[in-house]
Protein backbone atom coordinates (compact mmCIF):
# COMPACT_ATOMS: atom_id res chain seq x y z
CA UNK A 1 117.69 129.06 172.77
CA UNK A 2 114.95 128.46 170.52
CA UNK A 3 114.96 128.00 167.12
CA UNK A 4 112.90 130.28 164.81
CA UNK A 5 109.90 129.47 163.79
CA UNK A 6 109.50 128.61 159.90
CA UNK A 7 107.21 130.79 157.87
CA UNK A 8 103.92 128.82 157.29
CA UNK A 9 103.94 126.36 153.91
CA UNK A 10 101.72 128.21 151.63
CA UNK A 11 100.59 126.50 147.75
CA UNK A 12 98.43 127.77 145.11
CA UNK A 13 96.51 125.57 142.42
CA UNK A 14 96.24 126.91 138.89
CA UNK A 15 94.19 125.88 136.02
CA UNK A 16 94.72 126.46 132.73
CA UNK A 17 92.36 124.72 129.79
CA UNK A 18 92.63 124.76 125.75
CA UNK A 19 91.16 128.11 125.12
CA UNK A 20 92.06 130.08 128.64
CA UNK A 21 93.95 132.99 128.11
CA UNK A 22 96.10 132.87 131.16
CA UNK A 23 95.96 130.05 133.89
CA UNK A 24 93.83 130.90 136.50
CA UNK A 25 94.36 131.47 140.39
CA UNK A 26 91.96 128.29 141.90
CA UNK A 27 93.06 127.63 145.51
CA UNK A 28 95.63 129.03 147.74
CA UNK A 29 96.55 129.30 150.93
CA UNK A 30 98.86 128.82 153.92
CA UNK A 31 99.53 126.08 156.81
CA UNK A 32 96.52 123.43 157.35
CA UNK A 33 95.07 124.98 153.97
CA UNK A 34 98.38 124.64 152.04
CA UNK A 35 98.90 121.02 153.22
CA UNK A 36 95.41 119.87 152.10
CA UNK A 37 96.12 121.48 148.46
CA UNK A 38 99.09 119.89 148.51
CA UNK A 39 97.25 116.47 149.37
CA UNK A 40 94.23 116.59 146.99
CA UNK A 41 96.51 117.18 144.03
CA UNK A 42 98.72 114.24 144.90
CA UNK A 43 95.11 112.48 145.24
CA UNK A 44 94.14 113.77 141.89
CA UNK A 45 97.07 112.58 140.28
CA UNK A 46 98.07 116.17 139.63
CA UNK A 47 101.88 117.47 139.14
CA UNK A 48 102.46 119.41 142.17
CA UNK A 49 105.66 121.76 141.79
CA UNK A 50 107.65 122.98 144.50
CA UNK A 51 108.80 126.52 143.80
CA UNK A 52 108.76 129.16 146.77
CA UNK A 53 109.45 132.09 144.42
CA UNK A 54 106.92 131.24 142.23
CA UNK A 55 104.22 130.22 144.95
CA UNK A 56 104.85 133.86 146.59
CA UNK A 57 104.44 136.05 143.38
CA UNK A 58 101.31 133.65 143.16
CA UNK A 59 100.02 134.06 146.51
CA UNK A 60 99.76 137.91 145.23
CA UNK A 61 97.10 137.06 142.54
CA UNK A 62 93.29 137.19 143.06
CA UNK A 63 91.14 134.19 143.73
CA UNK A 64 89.98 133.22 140.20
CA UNK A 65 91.92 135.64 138.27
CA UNK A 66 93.91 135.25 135.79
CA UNK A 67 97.84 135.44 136.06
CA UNK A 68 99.59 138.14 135.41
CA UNK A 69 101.33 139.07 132.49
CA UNK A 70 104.63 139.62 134.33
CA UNK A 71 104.41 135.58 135.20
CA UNK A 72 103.16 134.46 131.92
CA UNK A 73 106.59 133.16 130.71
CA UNK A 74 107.22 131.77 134.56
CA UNK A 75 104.01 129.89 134.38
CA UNK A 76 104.70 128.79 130.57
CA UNK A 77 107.76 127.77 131.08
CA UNK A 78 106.59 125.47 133.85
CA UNK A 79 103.54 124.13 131.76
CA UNK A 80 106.03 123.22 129.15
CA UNK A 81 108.37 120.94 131.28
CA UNK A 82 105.44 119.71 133.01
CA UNK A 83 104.11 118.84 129.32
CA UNK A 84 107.32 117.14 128.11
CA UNK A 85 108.13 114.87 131.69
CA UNK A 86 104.05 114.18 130.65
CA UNK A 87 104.79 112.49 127.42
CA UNK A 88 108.11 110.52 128.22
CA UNK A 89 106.13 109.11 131.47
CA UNK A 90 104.21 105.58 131.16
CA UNK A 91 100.78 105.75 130.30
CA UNK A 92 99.90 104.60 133.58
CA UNK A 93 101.56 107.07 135.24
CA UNK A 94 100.86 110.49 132.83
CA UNK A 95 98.67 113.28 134.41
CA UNK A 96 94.71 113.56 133.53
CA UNK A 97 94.65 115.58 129.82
């Protein structure tokens, strides 16, 4: 018997600067494409959050568009923790501002 196959990793990069007025859909994609998201993040020093309900409704959204409002609080909500676990971390280890 053989065991079923897993659905392919998929990850989507946002960005979101002072002044945007949503975060903004900048990479996605599944498998091989996913992975090297994944990998240039953890290269950049960036956060990378593991959420597979989030990463689907996000998969839904444009190339360079703008989030939806339906995810805004999602997405906020995220930004916020992300934000906080920022500032308790060592300088040496907080993300690029």
């Amino acid at each position: 018997m053989r065991q079923p196959e897993h659905p392919p990793a998929s990850a989507v990069a946002l960005r979101y600067a002072e002044g945007d007025a949503a975060p903004v859909v900048v990479a996605k994609g599944r498998g091989a494409i996913a992975e090297e998201i994944v990998r240039r993040a953890q290269d950049a020093g960036i956060f990378v959050h593991d959420s597979r309900e989030l990463v689907a409704l996000l998969m839904q959204v444009d190339l360079d568009a703008r989030i939806p409002p339906a995810l805004y609080i999602a997405v906020a909500e995220l930004l916020a923790w992300l934000a906080h676990v920022d500032r308790q971390a060592p300088p040496a280890l907080r993300g690029p501002v």
